[in-house]
PDB file of N, CA and C in Angstrom:
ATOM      1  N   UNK A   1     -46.024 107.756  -7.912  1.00  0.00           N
ATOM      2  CA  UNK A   1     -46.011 106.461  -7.300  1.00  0.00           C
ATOM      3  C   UNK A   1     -45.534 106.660  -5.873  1.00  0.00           C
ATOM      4  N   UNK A   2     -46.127 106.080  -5.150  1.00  0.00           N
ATOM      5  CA  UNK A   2     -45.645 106.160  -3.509  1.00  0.00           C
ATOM      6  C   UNK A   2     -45.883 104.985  -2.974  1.00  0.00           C
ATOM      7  N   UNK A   3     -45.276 104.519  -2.240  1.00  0.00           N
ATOM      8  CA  UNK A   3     -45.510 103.342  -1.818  1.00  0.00           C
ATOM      9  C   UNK A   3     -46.767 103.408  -0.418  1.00  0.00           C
ATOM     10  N   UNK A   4     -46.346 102.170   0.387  1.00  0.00           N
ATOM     11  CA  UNK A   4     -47.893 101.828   1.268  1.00  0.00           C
ATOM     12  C   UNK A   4     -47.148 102.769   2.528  1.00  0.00           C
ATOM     13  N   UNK A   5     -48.004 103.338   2.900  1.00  0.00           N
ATOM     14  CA  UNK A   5     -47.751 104.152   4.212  1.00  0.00           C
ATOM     15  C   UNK A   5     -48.135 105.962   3.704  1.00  0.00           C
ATOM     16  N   UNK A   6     -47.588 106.221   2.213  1.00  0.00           N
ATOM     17  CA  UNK A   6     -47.128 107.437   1.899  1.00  0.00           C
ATOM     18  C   UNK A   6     -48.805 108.306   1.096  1.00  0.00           C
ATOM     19  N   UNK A   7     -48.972 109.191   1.631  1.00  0.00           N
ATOM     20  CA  UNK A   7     -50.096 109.900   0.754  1.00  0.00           C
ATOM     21  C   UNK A   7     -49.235 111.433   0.505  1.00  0.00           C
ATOM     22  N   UNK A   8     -49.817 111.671  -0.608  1.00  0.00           N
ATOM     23  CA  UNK A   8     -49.633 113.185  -1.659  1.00  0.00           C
ATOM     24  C   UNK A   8     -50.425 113.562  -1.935  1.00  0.00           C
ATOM     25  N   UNK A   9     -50.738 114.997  -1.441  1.00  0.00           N
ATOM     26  CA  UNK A   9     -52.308 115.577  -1.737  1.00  0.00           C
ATOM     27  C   UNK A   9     -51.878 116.919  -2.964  1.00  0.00           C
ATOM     28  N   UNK A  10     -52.784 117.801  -3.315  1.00  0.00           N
ATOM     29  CA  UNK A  10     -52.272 118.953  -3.978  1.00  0.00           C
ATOM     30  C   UNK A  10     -52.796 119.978  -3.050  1.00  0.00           C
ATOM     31  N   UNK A  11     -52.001 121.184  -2.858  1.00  0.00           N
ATOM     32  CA  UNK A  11     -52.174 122.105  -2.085  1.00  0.00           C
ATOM     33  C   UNK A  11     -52.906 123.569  -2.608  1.00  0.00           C
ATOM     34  N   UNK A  12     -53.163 124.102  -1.734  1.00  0.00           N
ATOM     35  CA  UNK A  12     -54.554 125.351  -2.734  1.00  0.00           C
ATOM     36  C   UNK A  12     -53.400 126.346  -3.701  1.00  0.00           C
ATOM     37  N   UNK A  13     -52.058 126.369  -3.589  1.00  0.00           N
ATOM     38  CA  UNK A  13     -51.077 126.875  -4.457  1.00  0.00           C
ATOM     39  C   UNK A  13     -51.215 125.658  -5.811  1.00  0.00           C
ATOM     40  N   UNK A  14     -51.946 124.691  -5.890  1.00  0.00           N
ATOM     41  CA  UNK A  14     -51.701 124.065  -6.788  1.00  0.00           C
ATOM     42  C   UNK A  14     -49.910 122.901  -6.853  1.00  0.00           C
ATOM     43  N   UNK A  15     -49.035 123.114  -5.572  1.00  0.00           N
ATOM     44  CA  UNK A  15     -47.857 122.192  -5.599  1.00  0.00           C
ATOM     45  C   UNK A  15     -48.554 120.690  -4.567  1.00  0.00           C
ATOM     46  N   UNK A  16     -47.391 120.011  -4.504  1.00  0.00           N
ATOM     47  CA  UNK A  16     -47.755 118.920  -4.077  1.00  0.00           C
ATOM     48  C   UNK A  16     -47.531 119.207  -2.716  1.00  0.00           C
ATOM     49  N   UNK A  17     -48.305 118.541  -1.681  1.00  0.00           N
ATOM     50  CA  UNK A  17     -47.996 118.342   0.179  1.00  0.00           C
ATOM     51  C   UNK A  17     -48.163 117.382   0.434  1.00  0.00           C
ATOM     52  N   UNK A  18     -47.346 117.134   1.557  1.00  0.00           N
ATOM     53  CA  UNK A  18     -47.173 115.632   2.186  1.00  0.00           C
ATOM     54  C   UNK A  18     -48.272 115.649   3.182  1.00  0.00           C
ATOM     55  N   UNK A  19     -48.859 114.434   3.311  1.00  0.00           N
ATOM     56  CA  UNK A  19     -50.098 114.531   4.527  1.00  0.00           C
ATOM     57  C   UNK A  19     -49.026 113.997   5.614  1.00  0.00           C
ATOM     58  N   UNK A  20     -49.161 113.607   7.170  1.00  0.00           N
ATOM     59  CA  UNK A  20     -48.819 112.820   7.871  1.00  0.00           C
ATOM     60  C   UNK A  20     -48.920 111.067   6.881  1.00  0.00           C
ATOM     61  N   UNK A  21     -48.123 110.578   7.439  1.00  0.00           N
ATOM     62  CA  UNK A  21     -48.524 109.089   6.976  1.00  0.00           C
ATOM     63  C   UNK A  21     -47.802 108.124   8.346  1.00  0.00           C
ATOM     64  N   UNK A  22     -47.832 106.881   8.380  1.00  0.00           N
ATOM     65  CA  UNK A  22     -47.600 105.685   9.415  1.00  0.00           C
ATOM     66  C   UNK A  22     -45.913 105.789   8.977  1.00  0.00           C
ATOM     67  N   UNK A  23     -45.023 105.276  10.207  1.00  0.00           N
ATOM     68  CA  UNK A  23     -43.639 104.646   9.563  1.00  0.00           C
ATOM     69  C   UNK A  23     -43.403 103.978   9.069  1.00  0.00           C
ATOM     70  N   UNK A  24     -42.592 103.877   8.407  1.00  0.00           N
ATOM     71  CA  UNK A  24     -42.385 102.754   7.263  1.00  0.00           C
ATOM     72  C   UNK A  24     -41.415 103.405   6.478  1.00  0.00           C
ATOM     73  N   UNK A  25     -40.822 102.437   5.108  1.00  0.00           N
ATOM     74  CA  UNK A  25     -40.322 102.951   4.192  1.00  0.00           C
ATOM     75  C   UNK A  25     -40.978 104.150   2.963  1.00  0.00           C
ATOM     76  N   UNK A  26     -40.786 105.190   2.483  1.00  0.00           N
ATOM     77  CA  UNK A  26     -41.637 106.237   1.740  1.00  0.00           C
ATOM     78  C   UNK A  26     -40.820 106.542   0.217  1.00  0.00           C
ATOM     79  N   UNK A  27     -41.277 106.251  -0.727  1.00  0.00           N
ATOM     80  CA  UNK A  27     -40.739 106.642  -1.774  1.00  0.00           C
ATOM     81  C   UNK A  27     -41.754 107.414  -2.870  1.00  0.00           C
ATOM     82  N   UNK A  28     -40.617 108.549  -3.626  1.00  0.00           N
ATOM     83  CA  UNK A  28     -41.666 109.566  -4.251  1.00  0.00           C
ATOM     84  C   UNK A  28     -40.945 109.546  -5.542  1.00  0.00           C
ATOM     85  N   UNK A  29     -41.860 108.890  -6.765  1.00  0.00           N
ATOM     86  CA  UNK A  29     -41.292 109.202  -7.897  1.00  0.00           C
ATOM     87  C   UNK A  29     -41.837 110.746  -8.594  1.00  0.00           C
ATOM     88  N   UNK A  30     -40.810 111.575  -9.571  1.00  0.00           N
ATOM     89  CA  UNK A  30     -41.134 112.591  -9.893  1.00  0.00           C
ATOM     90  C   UNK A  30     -40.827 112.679 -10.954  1.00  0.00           C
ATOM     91  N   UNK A  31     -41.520 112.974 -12.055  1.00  0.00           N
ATOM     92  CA  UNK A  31     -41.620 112.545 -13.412  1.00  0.00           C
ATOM     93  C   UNK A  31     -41.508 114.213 -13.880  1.00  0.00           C
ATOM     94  N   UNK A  32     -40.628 114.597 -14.639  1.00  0.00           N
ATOM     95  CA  UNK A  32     -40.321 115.891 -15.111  1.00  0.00           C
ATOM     96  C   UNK A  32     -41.131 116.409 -16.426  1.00  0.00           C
ATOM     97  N   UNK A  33     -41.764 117.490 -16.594  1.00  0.00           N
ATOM     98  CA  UNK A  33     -42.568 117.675 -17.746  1.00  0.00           C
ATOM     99  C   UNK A  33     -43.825 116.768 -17.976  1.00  0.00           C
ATOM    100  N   UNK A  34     -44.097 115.836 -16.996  1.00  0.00           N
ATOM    101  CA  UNK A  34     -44.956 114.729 -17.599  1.00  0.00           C
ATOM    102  C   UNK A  34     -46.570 115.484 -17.125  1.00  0.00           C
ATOM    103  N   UNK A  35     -47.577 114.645 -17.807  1.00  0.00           N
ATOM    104  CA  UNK A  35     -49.040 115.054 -17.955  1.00  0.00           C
ATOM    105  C   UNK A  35     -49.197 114.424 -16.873  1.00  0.00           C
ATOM    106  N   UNK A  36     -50.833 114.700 -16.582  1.00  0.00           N
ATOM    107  CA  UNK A  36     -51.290 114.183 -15.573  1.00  0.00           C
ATOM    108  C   UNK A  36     -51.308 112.681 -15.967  1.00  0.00           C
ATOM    109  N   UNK A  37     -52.182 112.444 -16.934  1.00  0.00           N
ATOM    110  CA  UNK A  37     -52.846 111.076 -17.016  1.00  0.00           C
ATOM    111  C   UNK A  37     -51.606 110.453 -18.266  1.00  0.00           C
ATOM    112  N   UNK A  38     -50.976 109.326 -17.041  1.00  0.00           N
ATOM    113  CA  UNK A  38     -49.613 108.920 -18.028  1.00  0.00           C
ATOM    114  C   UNK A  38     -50.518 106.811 -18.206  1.00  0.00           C
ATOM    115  N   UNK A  39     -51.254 107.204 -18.149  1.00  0.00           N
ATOM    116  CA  UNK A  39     -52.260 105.657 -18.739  1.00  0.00           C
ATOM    117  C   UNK A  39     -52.522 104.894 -17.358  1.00  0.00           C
ATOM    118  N   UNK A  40     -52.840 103.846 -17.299  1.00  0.00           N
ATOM    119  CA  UNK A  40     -53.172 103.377 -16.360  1.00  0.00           C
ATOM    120  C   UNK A  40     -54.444 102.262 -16.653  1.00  0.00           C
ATOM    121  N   UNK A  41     -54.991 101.705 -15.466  1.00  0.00           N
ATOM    122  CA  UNK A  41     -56.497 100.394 -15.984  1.00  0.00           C
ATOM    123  C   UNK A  41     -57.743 101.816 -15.917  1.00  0.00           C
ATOM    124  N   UNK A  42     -58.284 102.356 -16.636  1.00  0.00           N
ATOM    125  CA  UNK A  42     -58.986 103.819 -16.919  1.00  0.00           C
ATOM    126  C   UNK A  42     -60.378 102.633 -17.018  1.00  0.00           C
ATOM    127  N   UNK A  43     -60.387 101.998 -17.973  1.00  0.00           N
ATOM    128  CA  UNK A  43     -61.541 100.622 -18.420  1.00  0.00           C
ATOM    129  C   UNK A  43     -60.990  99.633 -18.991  1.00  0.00           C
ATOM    130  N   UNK A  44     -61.678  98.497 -19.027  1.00  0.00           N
ATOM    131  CA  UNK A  44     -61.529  97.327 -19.613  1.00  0.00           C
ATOM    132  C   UNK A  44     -60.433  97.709 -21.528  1.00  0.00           C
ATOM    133  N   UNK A  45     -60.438  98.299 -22.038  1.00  0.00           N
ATOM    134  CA  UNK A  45     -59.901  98.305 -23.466  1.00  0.00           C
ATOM    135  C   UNK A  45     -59.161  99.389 -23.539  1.00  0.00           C
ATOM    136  N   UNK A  46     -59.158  99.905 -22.213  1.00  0.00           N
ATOM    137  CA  UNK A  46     -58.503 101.706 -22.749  1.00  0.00           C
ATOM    138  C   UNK A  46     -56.942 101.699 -22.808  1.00  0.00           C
ATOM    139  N   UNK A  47     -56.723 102.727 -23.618  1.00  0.00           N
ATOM    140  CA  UNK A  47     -55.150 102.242 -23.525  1.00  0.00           C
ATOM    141  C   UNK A  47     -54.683 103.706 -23.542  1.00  0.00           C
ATOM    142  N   UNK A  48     -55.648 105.382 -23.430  1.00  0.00           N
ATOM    143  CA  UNK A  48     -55.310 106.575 -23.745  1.00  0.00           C
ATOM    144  C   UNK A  48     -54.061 107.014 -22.453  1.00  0.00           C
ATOM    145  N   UNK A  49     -53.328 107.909 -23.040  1.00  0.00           N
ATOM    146  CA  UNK A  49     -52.475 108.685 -22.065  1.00  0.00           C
ATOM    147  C   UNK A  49     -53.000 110.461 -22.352  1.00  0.00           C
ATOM    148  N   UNK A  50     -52.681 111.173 -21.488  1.00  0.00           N
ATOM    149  CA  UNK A  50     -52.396 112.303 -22.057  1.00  0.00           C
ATOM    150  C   UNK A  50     -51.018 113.080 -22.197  1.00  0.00           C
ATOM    151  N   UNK A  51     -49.821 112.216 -21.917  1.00  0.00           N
ATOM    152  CA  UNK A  51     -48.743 112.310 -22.160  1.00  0.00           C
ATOM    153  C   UNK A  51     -47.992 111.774 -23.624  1.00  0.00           C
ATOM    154  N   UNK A  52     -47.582 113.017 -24.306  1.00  0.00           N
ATOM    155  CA  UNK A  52     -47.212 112.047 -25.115  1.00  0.00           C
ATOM    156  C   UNK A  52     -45.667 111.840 -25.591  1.00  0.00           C
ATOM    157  N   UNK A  53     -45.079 111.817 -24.297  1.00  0.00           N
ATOM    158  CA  UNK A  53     -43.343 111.436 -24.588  1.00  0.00           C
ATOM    159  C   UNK A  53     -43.509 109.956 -24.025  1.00  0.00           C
ATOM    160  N   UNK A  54     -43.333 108.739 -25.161  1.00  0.00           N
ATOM    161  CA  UNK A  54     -43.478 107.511 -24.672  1.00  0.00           C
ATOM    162  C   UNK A  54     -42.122 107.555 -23.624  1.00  0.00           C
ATOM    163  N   UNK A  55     -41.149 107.828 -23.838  1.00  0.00           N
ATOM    164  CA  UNK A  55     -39.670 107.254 -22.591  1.00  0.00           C
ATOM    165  C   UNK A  55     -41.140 107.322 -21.119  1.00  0.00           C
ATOM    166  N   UNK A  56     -41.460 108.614 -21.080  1.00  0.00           N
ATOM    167  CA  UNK A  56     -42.061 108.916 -19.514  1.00  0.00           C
ATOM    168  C   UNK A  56     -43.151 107.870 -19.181  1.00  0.00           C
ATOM    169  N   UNK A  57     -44.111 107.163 -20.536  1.00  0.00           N
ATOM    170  CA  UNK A  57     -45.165 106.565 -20.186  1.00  0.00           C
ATOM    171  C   UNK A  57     -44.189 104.831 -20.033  1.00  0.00           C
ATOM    172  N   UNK A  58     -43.413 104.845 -20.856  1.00  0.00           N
ATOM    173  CA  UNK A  58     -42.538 103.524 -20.497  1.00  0.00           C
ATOM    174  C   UNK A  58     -41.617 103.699 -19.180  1.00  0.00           C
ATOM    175  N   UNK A  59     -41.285 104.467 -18.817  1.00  0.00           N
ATOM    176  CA  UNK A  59     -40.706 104.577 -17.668  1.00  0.00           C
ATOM    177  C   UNK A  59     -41.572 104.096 -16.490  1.00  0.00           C
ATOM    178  N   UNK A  60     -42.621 104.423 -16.298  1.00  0.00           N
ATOM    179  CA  UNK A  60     -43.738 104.706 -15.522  1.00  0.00           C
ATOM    180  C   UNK A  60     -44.079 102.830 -15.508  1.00  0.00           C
ATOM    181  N   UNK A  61     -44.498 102.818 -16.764  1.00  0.00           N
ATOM    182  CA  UNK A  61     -44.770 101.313 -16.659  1.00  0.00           C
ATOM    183  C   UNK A  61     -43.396  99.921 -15.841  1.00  0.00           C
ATOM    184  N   UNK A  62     -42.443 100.745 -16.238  1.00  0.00           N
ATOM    185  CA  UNK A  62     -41.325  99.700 -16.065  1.00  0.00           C
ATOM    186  C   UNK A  62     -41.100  99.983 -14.170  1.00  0.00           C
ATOM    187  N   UNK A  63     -41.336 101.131 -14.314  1.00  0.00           N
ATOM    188  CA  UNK A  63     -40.695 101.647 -12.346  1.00  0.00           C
ATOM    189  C   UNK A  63     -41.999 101.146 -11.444  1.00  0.00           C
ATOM    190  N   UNK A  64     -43.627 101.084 -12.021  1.00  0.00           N
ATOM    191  CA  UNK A  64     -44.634 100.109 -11.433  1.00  0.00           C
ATOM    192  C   UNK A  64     -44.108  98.646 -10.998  1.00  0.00           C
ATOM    193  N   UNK A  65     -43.690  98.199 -12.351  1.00  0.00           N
ATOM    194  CA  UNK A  65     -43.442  97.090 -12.179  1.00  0.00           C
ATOM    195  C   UNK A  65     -42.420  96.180 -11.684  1.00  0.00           C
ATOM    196  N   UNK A  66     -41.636  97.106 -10.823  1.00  0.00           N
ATOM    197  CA  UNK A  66     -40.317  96.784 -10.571  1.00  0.00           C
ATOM    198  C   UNK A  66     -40.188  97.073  -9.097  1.00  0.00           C
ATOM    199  N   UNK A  67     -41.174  98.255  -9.177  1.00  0.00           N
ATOM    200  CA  UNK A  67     -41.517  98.235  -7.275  1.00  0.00           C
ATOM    201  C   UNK A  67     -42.662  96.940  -7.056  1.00  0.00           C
ATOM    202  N   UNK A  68     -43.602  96.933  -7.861  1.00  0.00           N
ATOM    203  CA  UNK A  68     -44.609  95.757  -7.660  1.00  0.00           C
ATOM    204  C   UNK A  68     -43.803  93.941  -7.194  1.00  0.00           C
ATOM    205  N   UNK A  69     -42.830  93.725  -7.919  1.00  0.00           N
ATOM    206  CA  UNK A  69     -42.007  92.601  -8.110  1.00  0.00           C
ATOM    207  C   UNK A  69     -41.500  92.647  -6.361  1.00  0.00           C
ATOM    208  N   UNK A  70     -40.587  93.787  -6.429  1.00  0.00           N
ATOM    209  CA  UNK A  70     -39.867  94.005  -5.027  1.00  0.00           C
ATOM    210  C   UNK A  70     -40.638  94.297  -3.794  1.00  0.00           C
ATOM    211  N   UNK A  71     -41.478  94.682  -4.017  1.00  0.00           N
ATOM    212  CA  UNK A  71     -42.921  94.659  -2.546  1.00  0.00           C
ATOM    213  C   UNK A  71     -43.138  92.823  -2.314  1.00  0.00           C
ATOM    214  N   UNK A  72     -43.683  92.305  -3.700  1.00  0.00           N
ATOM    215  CA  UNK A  72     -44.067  90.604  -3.436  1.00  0.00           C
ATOM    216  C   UNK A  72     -42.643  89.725  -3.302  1.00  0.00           C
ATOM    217  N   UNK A  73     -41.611  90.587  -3.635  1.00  0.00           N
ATOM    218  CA  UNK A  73     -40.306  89.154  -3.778  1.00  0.00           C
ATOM    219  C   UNK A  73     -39.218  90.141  -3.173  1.00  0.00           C
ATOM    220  N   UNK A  74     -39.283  90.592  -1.585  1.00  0.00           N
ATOM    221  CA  UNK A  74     -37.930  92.018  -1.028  1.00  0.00           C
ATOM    222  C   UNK A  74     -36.665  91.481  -1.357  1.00  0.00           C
ATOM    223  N   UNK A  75     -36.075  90.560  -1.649  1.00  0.00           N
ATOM    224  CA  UNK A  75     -35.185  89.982  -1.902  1.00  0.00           C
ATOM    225  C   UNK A  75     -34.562  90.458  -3.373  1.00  0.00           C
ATOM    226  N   UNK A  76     -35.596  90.321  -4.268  1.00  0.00           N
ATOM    227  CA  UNK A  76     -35.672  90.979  -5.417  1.00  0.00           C
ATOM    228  C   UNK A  76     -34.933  92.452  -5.863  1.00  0.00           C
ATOM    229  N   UNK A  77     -33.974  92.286  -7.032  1.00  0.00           N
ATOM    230  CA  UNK A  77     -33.302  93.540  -7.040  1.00  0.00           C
ATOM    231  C   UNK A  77     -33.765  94.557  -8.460  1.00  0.00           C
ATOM    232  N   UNK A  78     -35.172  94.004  -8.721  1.00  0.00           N
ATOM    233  CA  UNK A  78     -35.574  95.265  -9.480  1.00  0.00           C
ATOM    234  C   UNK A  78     -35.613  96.640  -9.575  1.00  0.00           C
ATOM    235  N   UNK A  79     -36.158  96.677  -8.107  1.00  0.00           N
ATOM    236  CA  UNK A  79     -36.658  98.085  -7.750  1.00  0.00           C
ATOM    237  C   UNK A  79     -35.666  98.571  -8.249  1.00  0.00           C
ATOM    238  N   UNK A  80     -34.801  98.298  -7.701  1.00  0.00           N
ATOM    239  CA  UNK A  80     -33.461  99.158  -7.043  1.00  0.00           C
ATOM    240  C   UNK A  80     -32.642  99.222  -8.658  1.00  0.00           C
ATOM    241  N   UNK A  81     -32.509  98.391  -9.313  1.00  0.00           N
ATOM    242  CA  UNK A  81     -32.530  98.236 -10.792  1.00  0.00           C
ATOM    243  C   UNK A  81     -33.291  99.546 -11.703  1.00  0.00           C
ATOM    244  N   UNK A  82     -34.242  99.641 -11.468  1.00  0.00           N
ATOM    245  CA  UNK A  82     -35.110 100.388 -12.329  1.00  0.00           C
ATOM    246  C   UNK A  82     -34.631 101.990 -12.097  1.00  0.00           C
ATOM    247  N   UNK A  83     -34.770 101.840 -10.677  1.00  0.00           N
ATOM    248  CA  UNK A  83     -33.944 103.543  -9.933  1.00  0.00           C
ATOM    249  C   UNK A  83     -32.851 103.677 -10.291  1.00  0.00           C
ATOM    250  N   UNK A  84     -31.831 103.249 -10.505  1.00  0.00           N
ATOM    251  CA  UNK A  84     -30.811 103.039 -11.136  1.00  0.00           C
ATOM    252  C   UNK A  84     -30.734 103.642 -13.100  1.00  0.00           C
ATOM    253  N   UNK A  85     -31.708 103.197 -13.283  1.00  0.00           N
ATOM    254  CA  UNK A  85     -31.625 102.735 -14.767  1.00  0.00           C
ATOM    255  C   UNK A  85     -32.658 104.076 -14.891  1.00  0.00           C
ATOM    256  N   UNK A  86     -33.158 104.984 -14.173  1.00  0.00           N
ATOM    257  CA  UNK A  86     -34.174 106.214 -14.619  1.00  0.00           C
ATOM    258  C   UNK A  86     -33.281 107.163 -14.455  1.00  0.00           C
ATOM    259  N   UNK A  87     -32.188 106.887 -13.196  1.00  0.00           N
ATOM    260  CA  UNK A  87     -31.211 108.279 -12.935  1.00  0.00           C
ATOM    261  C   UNK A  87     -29.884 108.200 -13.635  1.00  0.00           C
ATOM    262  N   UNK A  88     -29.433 106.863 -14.220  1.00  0.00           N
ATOM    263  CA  UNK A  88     -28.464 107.104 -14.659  1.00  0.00           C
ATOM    264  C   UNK A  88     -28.599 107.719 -16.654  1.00  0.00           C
ATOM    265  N   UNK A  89     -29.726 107.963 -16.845  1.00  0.00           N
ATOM    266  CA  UNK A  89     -30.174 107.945 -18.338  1.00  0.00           C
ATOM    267  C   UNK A  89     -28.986 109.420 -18.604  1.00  0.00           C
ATOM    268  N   UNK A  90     -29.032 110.036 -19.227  1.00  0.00           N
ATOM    269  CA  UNK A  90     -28.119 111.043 -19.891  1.00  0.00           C
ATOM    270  C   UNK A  90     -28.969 112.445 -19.620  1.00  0.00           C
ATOM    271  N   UNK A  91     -30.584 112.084 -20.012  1.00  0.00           N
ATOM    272  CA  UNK A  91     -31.025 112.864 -19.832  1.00  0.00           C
ATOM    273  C   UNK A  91     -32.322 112.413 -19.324  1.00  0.00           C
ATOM    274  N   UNK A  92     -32.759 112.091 -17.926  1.00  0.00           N
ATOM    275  CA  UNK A  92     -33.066 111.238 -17.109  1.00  0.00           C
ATOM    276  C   UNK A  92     -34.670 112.158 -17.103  1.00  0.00           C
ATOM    277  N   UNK A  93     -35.751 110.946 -17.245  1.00  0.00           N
ATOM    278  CA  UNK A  93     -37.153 111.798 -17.138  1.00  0.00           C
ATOM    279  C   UNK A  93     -38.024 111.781 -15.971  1.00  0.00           C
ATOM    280  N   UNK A  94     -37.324 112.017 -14.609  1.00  0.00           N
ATOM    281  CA  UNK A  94     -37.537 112.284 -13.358  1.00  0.00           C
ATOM    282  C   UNK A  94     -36.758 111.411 -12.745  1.00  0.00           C
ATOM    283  N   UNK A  95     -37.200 111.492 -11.166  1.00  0.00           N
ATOM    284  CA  UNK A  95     -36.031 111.337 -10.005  1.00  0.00           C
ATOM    285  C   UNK A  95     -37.222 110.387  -9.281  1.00  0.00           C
ATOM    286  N   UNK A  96     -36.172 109.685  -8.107  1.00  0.00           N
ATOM    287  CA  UNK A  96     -37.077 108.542  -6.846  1.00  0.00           C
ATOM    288  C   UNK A  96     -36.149 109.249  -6.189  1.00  0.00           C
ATOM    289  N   UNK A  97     -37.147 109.442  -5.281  1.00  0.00           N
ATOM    290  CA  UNK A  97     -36.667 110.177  -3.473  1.00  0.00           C
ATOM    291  C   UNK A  97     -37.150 108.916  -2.573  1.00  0.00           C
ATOM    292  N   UNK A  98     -36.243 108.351  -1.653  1.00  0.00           N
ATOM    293  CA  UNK A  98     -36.618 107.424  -0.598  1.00  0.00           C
ATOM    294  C   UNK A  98     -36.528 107.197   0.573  1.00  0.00           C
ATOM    295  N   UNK A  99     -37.326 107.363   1.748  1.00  0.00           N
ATOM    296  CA  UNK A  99     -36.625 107.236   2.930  1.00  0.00           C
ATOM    297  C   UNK A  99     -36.569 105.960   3.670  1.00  0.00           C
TER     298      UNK A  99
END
């Protein structure tokens, strides 16, 4: 997940690279052990992941929706809620980097 300004490409080593992007705020979620395809709108009925530790595919869903809320309502203390609530877990299934 990255927000508006931020692009992530994959590099010919196969790791991730940052392209240039515009200023703004940049945030990088990083999901530990997780598959590529953690679900998403794929088609009208689909509901497949190829991940199959639900915490990571519920995580994913809940940290969408919590940056989505806080982009339309900045006032809003989801985001910041959700980041909170992924890093403080015990045994936490990735990290948000933000600048």
């Amino acid at each position: 997940m990255t927000t508006p300004g931020t692009s992530r490409t994959w590099g010919r080593t196969g790791t991730p690279t940052r392209t240039p992007s515009p200023p703004g705020p940049k945030t990088l979620l990083t999901l530990f052990d997780a598959e590529h395809g953690l679900g998403g709108i794929a088609g009208y009925d689909a509901a497949e992941t190829t991940d199959e530790d639900p915490e990571r595919v519920t995580a994913v869903g809940r940290l969408t929706a919590a940056w989505l809320r806080t982009a339309f309502h900045p006032d809003h203390a989801a985001w910041r809620a959700a980041r909170e609530t992924l890093t403080a877990a015990p045994d936490p299934v990735g990290r948000v980097e933000s600048k």
